[in-house]
C-alpha atoms as a PDB file:
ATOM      1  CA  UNK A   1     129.358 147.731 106.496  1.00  0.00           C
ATOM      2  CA  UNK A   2     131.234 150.601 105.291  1.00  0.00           C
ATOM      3  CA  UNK A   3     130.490 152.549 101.650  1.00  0.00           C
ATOM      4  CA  UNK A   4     133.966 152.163 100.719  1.00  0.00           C
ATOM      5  CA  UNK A   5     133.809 147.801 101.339  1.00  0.00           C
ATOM      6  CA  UNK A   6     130.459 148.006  99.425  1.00  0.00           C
ATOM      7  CA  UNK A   7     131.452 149.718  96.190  1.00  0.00           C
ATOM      8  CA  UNK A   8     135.003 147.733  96.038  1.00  0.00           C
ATOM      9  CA  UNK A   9     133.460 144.852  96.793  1.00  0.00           C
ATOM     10  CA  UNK A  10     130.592 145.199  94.092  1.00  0.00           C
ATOM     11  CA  UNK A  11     133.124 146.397  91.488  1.00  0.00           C
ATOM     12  CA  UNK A  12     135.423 143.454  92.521  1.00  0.00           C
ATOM     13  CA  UNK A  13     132.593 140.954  91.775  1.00  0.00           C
ATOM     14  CA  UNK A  14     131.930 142.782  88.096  1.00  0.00           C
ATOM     15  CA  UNK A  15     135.323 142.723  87.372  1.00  0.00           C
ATOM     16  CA  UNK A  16     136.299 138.899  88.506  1.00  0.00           C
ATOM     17  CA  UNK A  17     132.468 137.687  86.864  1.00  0.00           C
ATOM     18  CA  UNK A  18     133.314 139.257  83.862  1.00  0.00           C
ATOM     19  CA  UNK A  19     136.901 137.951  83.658  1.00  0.00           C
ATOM     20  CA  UNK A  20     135.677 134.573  84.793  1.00  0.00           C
ATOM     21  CA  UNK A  21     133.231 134.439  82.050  1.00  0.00           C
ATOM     22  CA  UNK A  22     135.481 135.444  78.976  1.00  0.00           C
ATOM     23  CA  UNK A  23     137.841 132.866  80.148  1.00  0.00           C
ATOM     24  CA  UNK A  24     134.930 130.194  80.089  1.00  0.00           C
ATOM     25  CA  UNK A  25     133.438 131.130  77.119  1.00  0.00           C
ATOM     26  CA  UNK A  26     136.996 131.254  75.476  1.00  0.00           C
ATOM     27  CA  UNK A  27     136.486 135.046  74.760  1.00  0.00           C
ATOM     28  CA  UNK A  28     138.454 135.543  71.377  1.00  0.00           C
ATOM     29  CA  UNK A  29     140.520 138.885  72.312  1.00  0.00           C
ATOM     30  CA  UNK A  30     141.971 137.266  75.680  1.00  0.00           C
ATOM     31  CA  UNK A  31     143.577 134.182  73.657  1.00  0.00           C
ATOM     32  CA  UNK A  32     146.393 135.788  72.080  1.00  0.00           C
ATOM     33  CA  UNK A  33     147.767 136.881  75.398  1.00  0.00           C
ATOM     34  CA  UNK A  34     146.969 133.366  77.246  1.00  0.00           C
ATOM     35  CA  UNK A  35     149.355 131.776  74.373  1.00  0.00           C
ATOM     36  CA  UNK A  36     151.953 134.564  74.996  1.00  0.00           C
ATOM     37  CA  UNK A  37     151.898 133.512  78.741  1.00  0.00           C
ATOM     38  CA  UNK A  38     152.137 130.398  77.971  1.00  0.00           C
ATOM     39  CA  UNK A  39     148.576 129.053  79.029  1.00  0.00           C
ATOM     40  CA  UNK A  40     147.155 126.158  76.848  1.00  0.00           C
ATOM     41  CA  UNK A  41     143.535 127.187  75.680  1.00  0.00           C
ATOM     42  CA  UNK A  42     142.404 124.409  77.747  1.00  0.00           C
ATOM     43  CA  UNK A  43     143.029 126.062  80.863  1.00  0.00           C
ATOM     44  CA  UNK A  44     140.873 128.333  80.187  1.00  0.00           C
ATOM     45  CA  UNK A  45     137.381 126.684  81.413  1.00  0.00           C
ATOM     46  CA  UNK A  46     139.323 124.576  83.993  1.00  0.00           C
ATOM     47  CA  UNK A  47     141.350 126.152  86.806  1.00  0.00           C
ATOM     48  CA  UNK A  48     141.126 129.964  85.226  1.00  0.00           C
ATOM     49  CA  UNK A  49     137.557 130.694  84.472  1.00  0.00           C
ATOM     50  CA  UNK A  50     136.042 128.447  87.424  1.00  0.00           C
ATOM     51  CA  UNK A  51     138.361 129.714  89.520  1.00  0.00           C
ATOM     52  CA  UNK A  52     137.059 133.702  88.730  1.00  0.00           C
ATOM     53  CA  UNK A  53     133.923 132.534  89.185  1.00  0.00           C
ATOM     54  CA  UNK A  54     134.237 131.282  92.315  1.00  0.00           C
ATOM     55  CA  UNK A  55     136.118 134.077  93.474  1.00  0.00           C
ATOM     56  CA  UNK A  56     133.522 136.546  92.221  1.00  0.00           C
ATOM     57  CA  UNK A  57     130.500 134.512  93.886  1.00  0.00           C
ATOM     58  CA  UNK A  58     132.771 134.507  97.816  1.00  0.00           C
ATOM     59  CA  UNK A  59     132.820 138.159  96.939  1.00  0.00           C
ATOM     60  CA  UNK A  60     129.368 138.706  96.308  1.00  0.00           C
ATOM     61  CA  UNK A  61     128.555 136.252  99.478  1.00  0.00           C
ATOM     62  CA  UNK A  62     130.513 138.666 101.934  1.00  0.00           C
ATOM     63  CA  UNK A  63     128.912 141.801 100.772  1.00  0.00           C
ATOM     64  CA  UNK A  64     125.467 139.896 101.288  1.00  0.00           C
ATOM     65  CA  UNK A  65     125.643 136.983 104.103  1.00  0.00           C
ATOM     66  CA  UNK A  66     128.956 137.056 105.833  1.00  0.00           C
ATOM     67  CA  UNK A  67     132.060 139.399 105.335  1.00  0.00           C
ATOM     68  CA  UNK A  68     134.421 136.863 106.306  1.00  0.00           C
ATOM     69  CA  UNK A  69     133.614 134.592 103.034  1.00  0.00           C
ATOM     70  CA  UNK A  70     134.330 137.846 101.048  1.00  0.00           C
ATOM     71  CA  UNK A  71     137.783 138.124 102.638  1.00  0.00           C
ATOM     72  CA  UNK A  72     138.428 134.310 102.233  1.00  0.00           C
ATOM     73  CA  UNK A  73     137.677 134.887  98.214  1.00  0.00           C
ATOM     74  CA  UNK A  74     139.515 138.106  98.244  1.00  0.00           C
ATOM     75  CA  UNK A  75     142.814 136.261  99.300  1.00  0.00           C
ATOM     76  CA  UNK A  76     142.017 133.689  96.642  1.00  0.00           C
ATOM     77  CA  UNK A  77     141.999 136.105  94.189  1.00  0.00           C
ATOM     78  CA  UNK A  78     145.197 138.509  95.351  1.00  0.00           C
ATOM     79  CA  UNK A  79     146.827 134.371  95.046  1.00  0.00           C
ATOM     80  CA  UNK A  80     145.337 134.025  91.808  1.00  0.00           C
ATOM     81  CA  UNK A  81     146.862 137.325  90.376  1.00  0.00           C
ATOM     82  CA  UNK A  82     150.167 136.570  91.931  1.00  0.00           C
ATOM     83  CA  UNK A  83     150.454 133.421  89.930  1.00  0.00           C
ATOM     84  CA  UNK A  84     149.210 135.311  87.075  1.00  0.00           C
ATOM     85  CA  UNK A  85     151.679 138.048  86.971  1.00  0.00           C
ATOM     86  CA  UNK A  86     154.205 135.617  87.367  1.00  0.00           C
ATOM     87  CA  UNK A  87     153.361 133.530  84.483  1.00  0.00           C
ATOM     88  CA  UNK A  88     153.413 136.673  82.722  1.00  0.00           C
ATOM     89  CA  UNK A  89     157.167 137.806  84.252  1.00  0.00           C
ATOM     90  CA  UNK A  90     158.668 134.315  83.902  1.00  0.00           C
ATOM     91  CA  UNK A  91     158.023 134.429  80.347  1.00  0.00           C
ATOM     92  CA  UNK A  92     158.850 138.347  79.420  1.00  0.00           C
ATOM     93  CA  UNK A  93     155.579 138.924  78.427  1.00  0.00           C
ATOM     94  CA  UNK A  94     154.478 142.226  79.526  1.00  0.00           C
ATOM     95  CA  UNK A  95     151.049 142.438  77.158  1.00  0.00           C
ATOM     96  CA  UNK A  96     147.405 144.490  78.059  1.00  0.00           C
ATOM     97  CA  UNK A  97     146.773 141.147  80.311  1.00  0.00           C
ATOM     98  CA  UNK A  98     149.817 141.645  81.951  1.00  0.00           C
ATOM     99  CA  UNK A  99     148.565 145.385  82.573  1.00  0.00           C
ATOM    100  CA  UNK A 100     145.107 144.333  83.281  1.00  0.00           C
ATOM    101  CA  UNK A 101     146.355 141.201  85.758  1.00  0.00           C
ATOM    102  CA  UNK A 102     147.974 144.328  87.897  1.00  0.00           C
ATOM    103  CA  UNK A 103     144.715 145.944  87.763  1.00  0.00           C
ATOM    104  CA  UNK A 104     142.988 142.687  89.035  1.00  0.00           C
ATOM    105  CA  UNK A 105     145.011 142.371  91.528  1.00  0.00           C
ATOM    106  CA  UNK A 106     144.991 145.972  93.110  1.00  0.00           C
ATOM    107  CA  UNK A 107     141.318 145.357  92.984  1.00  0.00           C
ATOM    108  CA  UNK A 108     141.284 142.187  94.712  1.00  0.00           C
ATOM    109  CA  UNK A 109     144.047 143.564  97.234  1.00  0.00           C
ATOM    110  CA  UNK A 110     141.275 146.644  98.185  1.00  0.00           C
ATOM    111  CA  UNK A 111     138.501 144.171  98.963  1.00  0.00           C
ATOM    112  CA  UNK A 112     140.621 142.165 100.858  1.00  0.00           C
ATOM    113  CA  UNK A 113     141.923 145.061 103.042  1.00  0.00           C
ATOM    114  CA  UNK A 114     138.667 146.167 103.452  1.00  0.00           C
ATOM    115  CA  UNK A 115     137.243 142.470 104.003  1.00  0.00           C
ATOM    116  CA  UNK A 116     139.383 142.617 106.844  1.00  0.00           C
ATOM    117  CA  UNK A 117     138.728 145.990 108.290  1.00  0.00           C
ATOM    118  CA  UNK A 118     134.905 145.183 108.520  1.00  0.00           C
END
């Protein structure tokens, strides 16, 4: 297990837990730019924050029991920002979530490539 998969990994896992639990606990700041996107508040508990979560735990699950689970939640994740970005695009709505889904995603991207190179 290389440094570099370690530290991406971990910061991947604070990044997607923390995102996963604003969007469950309907975090006040991130609402404005979910109704931009066009993402009914409802959403939010039920596919976005379980989703994070879930992502964050595989994460957390390859750095500790089995790498390929981390890669397996790192391409769920890189897929989950895809769709994000583009629910940002297709509506013109280039907002600090649109910033921060790029951010998410490079993230995600670096613990997959390094997922895989493990």
């Amino acid at each position: 297990m290389t440094t570099a998969f370690l530290v991406v990994s971990l910061v991947a896992v604070a990044l997607n837990g923390f995102s996963g639990v604003a969007a469950l606990v309907h975090f006040k700041p991130i609402l404005p730019g979910m109704a931009a996107a066009g993402v009914p508040e409802s959403w939010l508990t039920f596919p976005i924050g379980t989703l994070k979560m879930a992502g964050a735990l595989g994460l957390l699950a390859g750095v500790v029991v089995w790498p390929p689970v981390g890669a397996a939640a790192a391409a769920g994740l890189v897929l989950f920002f895809v769709c994000a970005l583009y629910t940002h695009v297709r509506v013109h709505d280039y907002s600090a979530q649109f910033g921060l889904a790029n951010g998410f995603l490079a993230v995600n991207a670096a613990a997959l490539g390094l997922a895989l190179a493990v």
